[in-house]
Protein backbone atom coordinates (compact mmCIF):
# COMPACT_ATOMS: atom_id res chain seq x y z
CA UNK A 1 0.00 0.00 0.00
CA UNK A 2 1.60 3.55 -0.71
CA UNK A 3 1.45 6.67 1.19
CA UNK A 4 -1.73 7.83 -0.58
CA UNK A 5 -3.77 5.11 -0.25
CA UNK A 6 -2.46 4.92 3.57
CA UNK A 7 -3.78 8.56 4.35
CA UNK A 8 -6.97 7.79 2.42
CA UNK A 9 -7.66 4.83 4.17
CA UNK A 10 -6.88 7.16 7.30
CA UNK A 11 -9.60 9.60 6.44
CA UNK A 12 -12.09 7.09 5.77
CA UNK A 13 -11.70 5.46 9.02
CA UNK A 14 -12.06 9.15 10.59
CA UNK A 15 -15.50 9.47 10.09
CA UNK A 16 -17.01 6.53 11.62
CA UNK A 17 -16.26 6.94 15.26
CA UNK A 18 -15.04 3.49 16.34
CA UNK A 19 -16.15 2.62 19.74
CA UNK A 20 -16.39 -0.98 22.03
CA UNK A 21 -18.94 -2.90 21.16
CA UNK A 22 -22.00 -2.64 23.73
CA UNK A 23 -21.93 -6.01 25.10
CA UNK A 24 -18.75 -5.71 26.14
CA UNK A 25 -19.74 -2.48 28.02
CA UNK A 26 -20.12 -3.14 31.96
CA UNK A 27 -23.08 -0.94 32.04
CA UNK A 28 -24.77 -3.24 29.50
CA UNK A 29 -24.28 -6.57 31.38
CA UNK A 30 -25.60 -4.76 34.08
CA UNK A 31 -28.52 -3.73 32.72
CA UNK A 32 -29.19 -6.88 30.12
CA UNK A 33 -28.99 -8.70 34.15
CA UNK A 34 -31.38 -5.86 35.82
CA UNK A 35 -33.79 -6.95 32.68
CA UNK A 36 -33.27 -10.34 33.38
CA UNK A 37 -33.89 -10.03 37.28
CA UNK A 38 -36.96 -8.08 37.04
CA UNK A 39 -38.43 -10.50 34.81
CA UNK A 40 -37.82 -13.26 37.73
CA UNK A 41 -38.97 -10.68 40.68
CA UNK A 42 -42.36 -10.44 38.78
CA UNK A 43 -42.73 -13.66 38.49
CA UNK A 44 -42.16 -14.59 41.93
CA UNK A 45 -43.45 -11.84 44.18
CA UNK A 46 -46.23 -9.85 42.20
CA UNK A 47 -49.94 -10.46 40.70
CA UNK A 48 -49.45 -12.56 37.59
CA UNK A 49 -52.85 -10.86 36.44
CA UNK A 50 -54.29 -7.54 36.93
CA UNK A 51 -51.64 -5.44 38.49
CA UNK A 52 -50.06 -3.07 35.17
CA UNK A 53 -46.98 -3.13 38.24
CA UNK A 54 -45.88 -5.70 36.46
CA UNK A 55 -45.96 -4.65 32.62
CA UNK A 56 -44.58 -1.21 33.65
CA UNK A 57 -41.25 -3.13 35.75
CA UNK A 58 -40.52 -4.92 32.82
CA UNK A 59 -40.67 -2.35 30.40
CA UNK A 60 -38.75 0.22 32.03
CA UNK A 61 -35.90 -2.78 32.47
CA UNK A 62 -36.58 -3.52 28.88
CA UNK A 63 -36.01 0.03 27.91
CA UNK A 64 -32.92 0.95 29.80
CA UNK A 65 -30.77 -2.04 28.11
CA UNK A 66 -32.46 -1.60 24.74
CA UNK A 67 -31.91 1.95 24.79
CA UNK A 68 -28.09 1.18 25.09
CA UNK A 69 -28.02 -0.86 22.80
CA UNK A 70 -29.86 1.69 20.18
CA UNK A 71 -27.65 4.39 21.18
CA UNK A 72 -23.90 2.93 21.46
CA UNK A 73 -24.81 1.50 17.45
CA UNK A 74 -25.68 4.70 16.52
CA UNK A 75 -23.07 6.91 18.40
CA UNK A 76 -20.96 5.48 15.16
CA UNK A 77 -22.62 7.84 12.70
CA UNK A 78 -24.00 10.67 15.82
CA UNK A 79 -22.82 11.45 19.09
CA UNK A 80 -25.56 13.17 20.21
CA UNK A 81 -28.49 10.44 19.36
CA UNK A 82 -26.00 7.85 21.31
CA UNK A 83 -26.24 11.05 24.35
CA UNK A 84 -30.07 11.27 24.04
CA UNK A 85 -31.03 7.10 24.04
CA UNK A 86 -28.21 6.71 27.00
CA UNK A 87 -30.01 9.50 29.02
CA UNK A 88 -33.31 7.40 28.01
CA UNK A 89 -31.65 4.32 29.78
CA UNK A 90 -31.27 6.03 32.74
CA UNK A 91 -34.39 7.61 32.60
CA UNK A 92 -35.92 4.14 32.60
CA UNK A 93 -33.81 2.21 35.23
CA UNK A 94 -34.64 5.74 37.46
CA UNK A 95 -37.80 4.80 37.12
CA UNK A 96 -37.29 1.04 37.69
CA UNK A 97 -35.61 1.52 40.96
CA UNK A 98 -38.36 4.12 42.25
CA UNK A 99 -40.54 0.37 41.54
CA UNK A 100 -38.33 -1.39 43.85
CA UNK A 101 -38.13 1.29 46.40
CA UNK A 102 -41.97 1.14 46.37
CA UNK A 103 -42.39 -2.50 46.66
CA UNK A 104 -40.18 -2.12 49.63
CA UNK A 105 -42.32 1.11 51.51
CA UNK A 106 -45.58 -0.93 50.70
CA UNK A 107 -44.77 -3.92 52.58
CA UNK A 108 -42.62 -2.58 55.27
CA UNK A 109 -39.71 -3.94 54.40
CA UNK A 110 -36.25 -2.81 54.90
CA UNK A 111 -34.13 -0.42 52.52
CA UNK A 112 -31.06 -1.85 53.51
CA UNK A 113 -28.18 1.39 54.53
CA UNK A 114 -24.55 0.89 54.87
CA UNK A 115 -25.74 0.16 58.80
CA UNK A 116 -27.03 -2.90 57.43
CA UNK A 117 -24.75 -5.94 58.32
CA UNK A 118 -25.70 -7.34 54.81
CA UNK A 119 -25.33 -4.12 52.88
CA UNK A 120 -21.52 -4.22 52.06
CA UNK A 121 -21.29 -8.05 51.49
CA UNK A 122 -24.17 -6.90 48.88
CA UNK A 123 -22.64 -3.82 47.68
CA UNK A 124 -19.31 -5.66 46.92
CA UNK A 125 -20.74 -8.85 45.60
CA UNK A 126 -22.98 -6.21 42.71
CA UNK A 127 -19.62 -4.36 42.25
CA UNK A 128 -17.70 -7.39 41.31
CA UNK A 129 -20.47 -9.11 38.77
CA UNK A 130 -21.98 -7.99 35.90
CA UNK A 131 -23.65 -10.59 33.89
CA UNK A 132 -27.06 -11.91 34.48
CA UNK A 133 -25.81 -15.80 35.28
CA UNK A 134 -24.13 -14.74 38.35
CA UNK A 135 -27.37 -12.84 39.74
CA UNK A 136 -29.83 -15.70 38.09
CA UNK A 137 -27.89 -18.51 40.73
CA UNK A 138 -29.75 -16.87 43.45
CA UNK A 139 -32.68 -15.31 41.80
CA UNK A 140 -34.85 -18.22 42.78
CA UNK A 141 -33.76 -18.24 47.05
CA UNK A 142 -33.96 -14.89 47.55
CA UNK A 143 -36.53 -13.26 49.89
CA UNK A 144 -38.28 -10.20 48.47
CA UNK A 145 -36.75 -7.76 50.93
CA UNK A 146 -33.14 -9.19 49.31
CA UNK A 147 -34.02 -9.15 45.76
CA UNK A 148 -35.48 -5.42 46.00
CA UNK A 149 -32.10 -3.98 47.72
CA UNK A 150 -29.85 -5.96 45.51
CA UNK A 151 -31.64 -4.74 42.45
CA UNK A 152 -31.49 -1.06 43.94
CA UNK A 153 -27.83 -1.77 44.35
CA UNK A 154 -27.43 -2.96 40.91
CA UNK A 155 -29.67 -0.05 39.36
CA UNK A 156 -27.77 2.38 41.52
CA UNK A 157 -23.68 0.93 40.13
CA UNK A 158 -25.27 0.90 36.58
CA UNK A 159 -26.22 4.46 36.87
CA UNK A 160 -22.92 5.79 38.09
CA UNK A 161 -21.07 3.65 35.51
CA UNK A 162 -23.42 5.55 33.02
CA UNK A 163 -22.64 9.28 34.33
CA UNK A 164 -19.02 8.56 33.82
CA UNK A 165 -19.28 7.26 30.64
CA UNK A 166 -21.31 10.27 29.55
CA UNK A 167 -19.10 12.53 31.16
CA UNK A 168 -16.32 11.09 29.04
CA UNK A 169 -18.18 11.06 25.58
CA UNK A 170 -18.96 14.53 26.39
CA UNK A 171 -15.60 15.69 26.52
CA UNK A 172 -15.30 14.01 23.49
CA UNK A 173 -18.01 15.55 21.52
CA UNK A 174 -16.94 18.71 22.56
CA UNK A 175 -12.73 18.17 21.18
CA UNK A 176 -13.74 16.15 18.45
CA UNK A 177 -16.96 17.30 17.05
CA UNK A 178 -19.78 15.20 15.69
CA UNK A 179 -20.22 13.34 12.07
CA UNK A 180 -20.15 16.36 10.49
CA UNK A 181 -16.78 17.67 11.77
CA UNK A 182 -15.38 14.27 11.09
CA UNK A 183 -16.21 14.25 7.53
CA UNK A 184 -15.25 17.94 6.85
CA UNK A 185 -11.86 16.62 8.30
CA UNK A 186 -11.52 13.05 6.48
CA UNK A 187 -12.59 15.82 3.16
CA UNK A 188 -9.77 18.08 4.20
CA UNK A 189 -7.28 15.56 4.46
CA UNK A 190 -8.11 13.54 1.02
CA UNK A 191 -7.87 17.00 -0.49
CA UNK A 192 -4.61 17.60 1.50
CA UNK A 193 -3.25 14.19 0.33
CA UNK A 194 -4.25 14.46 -3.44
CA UNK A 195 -2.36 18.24 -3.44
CA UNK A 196 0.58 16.75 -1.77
CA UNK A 197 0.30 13.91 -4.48
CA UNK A 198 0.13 16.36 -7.27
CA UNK A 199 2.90 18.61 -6.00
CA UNK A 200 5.45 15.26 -5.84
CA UNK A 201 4.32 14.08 -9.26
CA UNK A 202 4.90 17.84 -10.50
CA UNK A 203 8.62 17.55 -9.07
CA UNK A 204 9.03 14.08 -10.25
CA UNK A 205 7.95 15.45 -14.04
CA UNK A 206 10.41 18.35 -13.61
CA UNK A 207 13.24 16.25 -12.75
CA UNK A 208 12.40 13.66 -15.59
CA UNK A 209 12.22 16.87 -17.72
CA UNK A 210 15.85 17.90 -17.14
CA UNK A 211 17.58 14.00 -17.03
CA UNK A 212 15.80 13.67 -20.39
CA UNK A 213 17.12 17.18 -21.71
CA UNK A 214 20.75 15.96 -20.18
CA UNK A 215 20.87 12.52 -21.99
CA UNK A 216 19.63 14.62 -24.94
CA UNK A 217 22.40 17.20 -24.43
CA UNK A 218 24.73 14.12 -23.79
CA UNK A 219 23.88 12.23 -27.01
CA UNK A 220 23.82 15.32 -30.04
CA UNK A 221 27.39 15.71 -28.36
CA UNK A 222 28.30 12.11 -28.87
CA UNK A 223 27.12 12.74 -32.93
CA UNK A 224 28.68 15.30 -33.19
CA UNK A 225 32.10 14.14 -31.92
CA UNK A 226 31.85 11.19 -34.06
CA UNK A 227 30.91 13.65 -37.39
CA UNK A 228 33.99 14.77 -36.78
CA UNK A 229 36.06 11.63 -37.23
């Protein structure tokens, strides 16, 4: 591959921004296991008919890992519809834990505080894991009150990894610009590289130019030396 082809290649891969995929993403296994969880914690402790509780828990799970999904494939092509469906995630799992916290007021059950003597055993154990199978081992023993502050915990950690990572394609957006300041710069630099090409072919002609004068120079010389003879 030469140098032009290099820096065109270059440019093309400029405009696409190239992230992680987003199940790879922490804050995705977390939610794709909050999904997963709430599914189970309906089925276990609420009305399997006639309490919309249940729709509404599922749903808002549903949302917040679907909406990351939507916008981490589109923050390829635009930063700011990956910004907007992220902030619709949390939206949703804000909602979602605002169930849980209900469930637990409701039935007078205890929101467990770092008093707790379970609550950093629990905090830890949600820090540590992030994928559904290691939450789904335990999904069917739990008690209510222990599946409703482990899912708060979980909602809570998925949040927080959220902020950051929004705080960080932020900054981002703001030094690199959207689609539309990449392509203006993979333009710019194809145009750069093509002048640069033109100016090194225009040297490379001038140069041919004067060898080709020189061995013409060289050779009327020769005939006429040998004229001579």
């Amino acid at each position: 591959m030469n140098k032009q082809q290099e820096e065109k290649q270059g440019a093309q891969k400029g405009v696409l921004r190239q992230g992680v995929p987003y199940n790879k993403l922490f804050f995705y296994q977390k939610a794709d296991a909050i999904y997963r969880l709430t599914y189970v914690f309906c089925q276990r402790f609420l009305p399997k008919y006639g309490d919309r509780t249940v729709d509404q828990m599922v749903q808002a799970a549903r949302s917040g890992k679907q909406n990351i999904v939507e916008g981490i494939e589109d923050g390829s092509t635009s930063t700011e519809m990956e910004l907007k469906l992220l902030n619709v995630a949390r939206s949703s799992l804000q909602e979602l834990r605002e169930d849980y916290d209900d469930y637990l007021h409701t039935r007078c059950l205890t929101r467990w505080t770092r008093e707790h003597s379970r609550y950093n055993a629990m905090l830890g154990f949600c820090k540590r894991h992030n994928k559904a199978v290691d939450y789904l081992l335990y999904a069917g023993k739990w008690t209510d009150e222990e599946f409703c502050n482990t899912m708060l915990t979980l909602c809570h950690i998925t949040d927080k990894m959220m902020c950051s990572y929004l705080t960080r394609l932020e900054k981002q957006f703001v030094e690199q610009g959207g689609i539309k300041e990449r392509m203006y710069a993979a333009r710019t630099g194809y145009r750069k590289a093509q002048e640069e090409l033109l100016k090194r072919l225009q040297a490379e002609n001038m140069q041919l130019k004067a060898e080709v004068e020189r061995l013409q120079a060289e050779l009327e010389g020769l005939q006429a030396a040998l004229a001579k003879r």
